[in-house]
Protein backbone atom coordinates (compact mmCIF):
# COMPACT_ATOMS: atom_id res chain seq x y z
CA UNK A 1 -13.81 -1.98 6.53
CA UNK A 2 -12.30 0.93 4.01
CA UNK A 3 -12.07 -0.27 0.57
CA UNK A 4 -10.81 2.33 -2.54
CA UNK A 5 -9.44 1.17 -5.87
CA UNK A 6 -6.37 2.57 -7.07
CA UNK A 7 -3.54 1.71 -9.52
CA UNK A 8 -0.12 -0.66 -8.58
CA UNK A 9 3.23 1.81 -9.30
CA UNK A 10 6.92 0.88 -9.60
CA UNK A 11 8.98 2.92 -7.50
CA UNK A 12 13.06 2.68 -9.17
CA UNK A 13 15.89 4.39 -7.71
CA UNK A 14 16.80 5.12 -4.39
CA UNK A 15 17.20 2.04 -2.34
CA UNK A 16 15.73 -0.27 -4.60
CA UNK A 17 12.80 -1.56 -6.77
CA UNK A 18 9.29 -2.13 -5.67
CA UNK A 19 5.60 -2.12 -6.10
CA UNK A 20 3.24 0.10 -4.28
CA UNK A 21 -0.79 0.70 -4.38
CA UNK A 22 -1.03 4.70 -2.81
CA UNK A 23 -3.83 5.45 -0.44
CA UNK A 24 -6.27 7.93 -0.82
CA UNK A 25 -5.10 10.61 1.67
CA UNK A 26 -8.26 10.89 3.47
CA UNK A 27 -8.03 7.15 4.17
CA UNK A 28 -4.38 7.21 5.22
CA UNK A 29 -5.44 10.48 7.07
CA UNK A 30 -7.97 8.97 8.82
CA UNK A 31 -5.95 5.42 10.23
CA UNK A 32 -3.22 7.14 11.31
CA UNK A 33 -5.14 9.71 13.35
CA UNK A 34 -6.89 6.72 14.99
CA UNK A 35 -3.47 5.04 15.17
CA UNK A 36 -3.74 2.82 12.72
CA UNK A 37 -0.11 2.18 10.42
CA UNK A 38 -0.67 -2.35 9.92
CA UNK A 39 -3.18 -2.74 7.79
CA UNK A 40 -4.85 -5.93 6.22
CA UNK A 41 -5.04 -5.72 2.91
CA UNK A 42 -7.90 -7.54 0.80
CA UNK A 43 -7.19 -9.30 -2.79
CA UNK A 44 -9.44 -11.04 -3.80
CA UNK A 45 -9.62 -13.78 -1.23
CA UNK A 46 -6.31 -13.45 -0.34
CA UNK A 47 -5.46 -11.12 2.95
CA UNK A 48 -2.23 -9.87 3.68
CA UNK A 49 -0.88 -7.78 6.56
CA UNK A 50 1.32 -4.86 5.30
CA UNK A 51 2.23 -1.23 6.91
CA UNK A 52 1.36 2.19 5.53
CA UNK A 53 4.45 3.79 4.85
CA UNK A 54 5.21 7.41 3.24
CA UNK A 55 6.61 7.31 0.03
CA UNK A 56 8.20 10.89 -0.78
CA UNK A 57 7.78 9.80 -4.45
CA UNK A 58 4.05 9.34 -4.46
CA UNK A 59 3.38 12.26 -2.57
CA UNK A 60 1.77 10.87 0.08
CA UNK A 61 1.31 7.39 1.52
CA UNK A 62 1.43 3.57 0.46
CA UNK A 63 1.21 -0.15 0.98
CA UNK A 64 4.34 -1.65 -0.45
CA UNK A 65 3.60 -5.08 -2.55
CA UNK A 66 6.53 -7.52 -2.60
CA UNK A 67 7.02 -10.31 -4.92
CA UNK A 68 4.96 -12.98 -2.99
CA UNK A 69 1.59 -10.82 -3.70
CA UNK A 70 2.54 -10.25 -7.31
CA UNK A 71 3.20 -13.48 -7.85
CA UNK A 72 0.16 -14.81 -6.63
CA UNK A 73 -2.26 -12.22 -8.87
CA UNK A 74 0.11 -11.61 -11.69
């Protein structure tokens, strides 16, 4: 299991408003050279499964958050 800390962003614009945590590139790097886009995602004891996804506006890659995970951790 990869775990990294990192900050939660607002992407605005474009095709609409959302929440994203980036990924370390060498992390991203290394799933999807493996094959690896679904990921499980760990908060706290909650585990969700979400997608990496390129986000031209964080220069690199992501794991969108929607409402239902913000909700639940504020």
């Amino acid at each position: 299991m990869v775990s990294f800390s990192c900050t939660l962003d607002r992407q605005v614009g474009g095709f609409g408003r959302y929440h994203y945590m980036p990924v370390p590139e060498d992390i991203a790097n290394t799933l999807l050279e493996v094959g690896h886009k679904r990921i499980l995602l760990h908060l706290g004891t909650a585990t969700y499964r979400r997608a990496l996804v390129s986000l031209k506006e964080a220069d690199g890659w992501v794991v969108q958050i929607g409402l239902d995970v913000l909700k639940t951790h504020g």
